[in-house]
N, C-alpha and C. Protein backbone atom coordinates (compact mmCIF):
# COMPACT_ATOMS: atom_id res chain seq x y z
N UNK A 1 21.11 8.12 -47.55
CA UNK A 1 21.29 9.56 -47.48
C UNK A 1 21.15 10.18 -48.87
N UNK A 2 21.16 11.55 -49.43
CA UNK A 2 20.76 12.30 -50.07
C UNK A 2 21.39 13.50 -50.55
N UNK A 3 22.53 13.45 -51.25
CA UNK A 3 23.16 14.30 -51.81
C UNK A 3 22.52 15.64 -52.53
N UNK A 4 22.77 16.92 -52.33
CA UNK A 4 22.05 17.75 -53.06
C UNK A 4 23.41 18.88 -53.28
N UNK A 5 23.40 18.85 -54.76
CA UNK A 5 24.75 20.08 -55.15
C UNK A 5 24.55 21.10 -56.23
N UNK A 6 24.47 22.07 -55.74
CA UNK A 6 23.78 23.46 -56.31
C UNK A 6 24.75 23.99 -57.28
N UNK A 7 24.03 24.48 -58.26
CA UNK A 7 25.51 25.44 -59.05
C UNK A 7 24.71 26.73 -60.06
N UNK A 8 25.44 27.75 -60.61
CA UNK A 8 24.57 28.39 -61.26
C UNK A 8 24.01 29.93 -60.54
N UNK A 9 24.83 30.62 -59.35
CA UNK A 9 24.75 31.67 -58.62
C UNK A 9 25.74 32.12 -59.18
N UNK A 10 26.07 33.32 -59.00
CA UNK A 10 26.55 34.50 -59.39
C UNK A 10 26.50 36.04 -59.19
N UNK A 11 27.17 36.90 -59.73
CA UNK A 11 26.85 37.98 -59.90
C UNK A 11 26.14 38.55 -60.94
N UNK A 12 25.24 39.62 -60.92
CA UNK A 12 24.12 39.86 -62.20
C UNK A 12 23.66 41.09 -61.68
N UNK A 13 23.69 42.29 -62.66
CA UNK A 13 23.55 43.53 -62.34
C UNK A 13 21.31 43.00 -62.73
N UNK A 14 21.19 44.25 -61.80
CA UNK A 14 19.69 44.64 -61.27
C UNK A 14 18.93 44.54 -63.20
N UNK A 15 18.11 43.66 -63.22
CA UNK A 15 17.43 43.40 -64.18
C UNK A 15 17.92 42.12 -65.13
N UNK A 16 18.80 41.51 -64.54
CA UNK A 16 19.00 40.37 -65.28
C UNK A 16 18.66 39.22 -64.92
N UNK A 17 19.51 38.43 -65.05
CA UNK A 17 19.04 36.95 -65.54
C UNK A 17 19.83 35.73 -64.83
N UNK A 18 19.57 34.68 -64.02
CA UNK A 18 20.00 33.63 -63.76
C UNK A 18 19.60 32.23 -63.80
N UNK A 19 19.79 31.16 -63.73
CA UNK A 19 19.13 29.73 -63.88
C UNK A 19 20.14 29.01 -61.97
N UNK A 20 19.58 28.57 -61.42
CA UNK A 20 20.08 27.92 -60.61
C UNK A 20 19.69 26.54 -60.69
N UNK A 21 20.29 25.22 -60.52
CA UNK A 21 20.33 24.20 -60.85
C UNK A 21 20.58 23.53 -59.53
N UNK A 22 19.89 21.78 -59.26
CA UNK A 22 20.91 21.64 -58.03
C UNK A 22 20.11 19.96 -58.67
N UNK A 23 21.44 19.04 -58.28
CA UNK A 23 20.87 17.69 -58.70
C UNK A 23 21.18 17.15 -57.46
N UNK A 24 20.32 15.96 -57.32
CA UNK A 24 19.94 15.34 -55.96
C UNK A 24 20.72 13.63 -56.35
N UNK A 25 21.60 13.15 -55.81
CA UNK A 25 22.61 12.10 -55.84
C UNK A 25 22.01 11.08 -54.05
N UNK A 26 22.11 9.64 -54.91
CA UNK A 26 22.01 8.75 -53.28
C UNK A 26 20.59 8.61 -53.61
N UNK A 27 20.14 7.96 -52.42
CA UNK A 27 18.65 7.47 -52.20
C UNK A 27 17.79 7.86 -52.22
N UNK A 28 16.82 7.47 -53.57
CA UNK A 28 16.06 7.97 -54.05
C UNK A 28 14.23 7.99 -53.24
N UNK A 29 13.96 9.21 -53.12
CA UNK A 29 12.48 9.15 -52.36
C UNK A 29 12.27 9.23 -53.55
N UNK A 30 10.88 8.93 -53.41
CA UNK A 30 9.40 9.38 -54.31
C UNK A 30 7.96 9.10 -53.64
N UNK A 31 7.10 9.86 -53.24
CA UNK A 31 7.04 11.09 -54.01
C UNK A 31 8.05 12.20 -52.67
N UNK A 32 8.00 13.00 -53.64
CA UNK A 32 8.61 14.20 -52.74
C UNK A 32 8.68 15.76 -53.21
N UNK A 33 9.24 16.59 -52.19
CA UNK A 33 8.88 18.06 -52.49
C UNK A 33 10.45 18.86 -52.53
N UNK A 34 10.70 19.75 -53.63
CA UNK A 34 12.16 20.06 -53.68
C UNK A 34 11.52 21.57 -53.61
N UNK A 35 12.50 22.32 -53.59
CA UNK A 35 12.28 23.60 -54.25
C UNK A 35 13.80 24.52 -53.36
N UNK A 36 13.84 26.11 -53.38
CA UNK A 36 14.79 26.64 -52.58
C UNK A 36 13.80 27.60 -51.92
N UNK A 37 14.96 28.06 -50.82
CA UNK A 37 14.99 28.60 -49.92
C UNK A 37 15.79 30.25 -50.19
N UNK A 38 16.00 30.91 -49.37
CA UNK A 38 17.35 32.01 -49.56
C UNK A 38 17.28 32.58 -48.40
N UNK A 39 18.55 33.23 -48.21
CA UNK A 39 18.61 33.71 -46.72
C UNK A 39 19.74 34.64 -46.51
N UNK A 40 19.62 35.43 -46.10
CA UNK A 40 20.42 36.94 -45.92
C UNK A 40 21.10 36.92 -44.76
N UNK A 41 22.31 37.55 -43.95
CA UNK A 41 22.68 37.49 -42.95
C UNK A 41 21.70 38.59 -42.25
N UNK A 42 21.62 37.70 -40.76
CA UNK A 42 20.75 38.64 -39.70
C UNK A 42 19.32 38.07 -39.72
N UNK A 43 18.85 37.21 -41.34
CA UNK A 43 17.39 36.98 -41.39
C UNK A 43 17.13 35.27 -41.47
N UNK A 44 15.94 35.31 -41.18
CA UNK A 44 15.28 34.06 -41.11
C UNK A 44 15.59 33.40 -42.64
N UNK A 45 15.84 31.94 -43.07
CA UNK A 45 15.77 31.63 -44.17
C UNK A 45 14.11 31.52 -44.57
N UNK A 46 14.13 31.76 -45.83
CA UNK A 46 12.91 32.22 -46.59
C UNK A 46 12.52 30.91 -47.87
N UNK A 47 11.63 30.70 -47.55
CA UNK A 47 10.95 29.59 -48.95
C UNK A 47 10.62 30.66 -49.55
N UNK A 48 11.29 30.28 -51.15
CA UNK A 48 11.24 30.99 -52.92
C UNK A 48 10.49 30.64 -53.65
N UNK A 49 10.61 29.32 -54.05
CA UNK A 49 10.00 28.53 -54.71
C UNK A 49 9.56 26.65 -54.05
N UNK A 50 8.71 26.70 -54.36
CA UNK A 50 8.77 24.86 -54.25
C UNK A 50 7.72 23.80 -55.01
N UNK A 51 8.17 22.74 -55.84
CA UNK A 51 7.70 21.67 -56.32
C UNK A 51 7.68 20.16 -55.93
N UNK A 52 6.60 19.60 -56.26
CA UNK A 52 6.45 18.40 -55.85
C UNK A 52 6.62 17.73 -57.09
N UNK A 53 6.68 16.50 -56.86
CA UNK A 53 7.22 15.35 -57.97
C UNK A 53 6.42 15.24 -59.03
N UNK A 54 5.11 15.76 -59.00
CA UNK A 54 4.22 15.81 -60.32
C UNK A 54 4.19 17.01 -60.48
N UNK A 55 4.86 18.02 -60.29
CA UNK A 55 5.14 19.04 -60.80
C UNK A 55 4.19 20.73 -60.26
N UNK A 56 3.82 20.07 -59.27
CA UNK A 56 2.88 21.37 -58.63
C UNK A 56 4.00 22.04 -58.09
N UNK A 57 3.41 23.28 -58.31
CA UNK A 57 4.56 24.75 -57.77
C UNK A 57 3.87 25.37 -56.61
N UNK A 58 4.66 26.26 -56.48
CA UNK A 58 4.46 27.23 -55.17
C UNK A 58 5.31 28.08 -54.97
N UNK A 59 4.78 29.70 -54.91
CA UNK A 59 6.16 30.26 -54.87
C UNK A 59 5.72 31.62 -53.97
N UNK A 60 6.40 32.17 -53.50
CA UNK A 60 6.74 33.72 -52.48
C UNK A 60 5.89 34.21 -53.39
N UNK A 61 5.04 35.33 -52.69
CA UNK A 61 4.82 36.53 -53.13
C UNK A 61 6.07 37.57 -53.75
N UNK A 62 6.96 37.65 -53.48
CA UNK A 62 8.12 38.76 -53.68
C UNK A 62 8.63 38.04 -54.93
N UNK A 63 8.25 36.88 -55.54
CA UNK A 63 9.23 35.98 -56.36
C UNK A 63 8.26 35.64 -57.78
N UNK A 64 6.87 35.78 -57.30
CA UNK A 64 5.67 35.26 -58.13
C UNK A 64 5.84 36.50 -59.46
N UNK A 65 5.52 35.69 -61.06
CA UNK A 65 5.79 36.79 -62.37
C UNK A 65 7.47 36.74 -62.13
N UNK A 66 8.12 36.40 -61.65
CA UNK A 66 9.60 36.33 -61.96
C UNK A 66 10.67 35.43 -61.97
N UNK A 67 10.14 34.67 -60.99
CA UNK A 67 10.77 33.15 -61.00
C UNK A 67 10.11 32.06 -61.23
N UNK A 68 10.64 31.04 -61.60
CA UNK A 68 10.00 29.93 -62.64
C UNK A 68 10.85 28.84 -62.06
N UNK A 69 10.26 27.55 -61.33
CA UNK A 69 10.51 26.45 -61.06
C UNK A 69 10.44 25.27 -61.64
N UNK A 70 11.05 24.35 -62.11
CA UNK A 70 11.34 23.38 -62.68
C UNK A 70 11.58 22.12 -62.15
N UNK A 71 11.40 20.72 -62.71
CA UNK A 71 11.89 19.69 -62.35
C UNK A 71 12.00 18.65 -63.34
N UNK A 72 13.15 18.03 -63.22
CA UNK A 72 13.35 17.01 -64.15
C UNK A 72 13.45 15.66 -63.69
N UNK A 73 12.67 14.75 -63.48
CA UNK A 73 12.71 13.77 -62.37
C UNK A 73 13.37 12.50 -62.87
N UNK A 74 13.35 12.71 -64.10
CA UNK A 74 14.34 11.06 -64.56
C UNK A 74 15.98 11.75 -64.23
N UNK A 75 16.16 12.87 -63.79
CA UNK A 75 17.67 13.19 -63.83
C UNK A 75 17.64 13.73 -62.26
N UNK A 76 16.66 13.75 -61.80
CA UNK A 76 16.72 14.10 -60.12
C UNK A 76 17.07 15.72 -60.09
N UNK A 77 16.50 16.37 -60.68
CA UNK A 77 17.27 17.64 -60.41
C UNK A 77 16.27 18.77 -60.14
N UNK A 78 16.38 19.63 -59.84
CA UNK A 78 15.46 21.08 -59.61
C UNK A 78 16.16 22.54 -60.21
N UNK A 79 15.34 23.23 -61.00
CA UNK A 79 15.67 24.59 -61.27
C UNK A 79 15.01 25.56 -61.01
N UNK A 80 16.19 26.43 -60.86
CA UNK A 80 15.19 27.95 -60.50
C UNK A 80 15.68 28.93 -61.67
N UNK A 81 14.68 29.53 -62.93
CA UNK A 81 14.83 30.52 -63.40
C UNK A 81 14.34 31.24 -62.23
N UNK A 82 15.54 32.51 -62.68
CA UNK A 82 15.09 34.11 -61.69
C UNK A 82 15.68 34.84 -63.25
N UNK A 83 14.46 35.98 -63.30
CA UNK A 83 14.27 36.69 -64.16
C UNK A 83 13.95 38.11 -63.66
N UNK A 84 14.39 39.31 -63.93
CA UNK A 84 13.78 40.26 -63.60
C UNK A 84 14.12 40.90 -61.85
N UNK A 85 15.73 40.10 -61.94
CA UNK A 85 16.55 40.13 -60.71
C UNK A 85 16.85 41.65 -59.94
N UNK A 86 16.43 41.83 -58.85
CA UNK A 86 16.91 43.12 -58.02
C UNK A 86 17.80 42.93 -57.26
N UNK A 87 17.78 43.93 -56.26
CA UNK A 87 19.10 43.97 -55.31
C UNK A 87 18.48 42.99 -54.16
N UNK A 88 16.72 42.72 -53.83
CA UNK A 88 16.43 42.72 -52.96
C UNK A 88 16.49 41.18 -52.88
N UNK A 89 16.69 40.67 -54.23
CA UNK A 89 16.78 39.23 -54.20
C UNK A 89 18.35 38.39 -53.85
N UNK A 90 19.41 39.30 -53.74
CA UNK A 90 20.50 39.08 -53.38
C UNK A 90 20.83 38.32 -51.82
N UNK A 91 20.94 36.82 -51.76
CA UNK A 91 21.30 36.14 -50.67
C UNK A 91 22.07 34.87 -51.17
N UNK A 92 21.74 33.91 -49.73
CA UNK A 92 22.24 32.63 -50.71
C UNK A 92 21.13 31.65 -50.34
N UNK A 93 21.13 30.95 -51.98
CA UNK A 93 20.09 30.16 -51.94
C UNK A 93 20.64 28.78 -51.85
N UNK A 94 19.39 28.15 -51.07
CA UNK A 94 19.52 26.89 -50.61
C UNK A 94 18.48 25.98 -51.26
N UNK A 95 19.16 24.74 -51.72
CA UNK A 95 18.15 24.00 -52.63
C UNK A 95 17.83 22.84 -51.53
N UNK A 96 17.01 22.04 -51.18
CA UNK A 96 16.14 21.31 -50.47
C UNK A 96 15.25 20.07 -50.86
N UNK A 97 15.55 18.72 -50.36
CA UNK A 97 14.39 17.96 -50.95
C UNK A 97 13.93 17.71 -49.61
N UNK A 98 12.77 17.13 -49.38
CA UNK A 98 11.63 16.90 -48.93
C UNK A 98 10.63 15.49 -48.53
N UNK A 99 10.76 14.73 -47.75
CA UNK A 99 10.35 13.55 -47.70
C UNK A 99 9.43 13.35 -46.22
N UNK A 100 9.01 12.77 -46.41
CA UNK A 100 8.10 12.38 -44.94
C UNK A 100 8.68 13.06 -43.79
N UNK A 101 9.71 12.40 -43.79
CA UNK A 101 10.46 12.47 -42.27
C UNK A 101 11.56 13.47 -42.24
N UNK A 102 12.20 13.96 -43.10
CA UNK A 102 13.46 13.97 -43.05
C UNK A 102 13.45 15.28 -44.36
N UNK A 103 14.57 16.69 -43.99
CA UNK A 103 14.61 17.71 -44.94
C UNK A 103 16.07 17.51 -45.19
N UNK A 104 16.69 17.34 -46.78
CA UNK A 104 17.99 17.17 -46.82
C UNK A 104 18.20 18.36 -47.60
N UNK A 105 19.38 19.36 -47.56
CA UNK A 105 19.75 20.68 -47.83
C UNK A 105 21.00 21.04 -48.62
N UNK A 106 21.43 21.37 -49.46
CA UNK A 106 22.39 21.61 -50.18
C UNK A 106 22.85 22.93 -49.28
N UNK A 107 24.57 23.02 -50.30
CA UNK A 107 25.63 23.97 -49.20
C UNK A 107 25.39 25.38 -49.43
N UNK A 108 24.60 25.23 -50.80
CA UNK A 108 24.17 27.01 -50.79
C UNK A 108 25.01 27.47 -51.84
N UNK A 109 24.10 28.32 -52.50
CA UNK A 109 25.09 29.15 -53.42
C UNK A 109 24.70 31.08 -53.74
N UNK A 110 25.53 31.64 -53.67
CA UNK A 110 25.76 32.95 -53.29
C UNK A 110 24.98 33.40 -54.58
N UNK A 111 23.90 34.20 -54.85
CA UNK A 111 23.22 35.38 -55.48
C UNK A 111 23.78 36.42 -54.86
N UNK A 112 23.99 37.95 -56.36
CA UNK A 112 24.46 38.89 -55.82
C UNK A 112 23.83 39.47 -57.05
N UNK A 113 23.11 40.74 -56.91
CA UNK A 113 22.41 41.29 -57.31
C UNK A 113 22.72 42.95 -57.77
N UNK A 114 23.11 43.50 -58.40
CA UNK A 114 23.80 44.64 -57.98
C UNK A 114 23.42 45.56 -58.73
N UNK A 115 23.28 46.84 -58.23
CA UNK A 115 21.96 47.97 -58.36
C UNK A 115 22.94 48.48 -59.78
């Protein structure tokens, strides 16, 4: 199994700045695809960002020029700079790894964005 524990959400008035972090603990895949998610009450959860183990990205239109994905693979971990933060980006994000078979999901951590 596949531990994933997020940290690094907060509160941040409209134009600032956050780093979200989430390190992946337990049995190690390779290759594989991490990245987050976010999700609002009432809405569908939403893919933000996402990377694969050699480092290819992918990210939202609504997120692209502002957020910046990361990976550090000798330490198992994934980051999300968010830069240039609005109200509209305010949910909670969910960090995610990625393997053949199987999507393992962290507990989420609260973005709050405030005008």
């Amino acid at each position: 199994q596949v531990q994933l524990v997020e940290s690094g959400g907060g509160l941040v008035q409209a134009g600032g700045s956050l780093r979200l972090s989430c390190a992946a603990s337990g049995r190690r895949f390779s290759p594989n695809n991490m990245g987050w998610y976010r999700q609002t009450p009432g809405k569908q959860r939403e893919l933000v960002a996402t990377i694969t183990t050699d480092h290819r990205t992918d990210y939202a239109d609504s997120v692209k020029g502002r957020f910046t994905i990361s990976r550090d693979n000798a330490k198992d971990t994934v980051y999300l700079q968010m830069n240039s933060l609005n109200p509209e980006d305010t949910a909670v994000y969910y960090c995610y790894l990625r393997v053949i078979s199987s999507t393992y999901w962290g507990q989420g951590t609260q973005v709050t964005v405030s005008s």
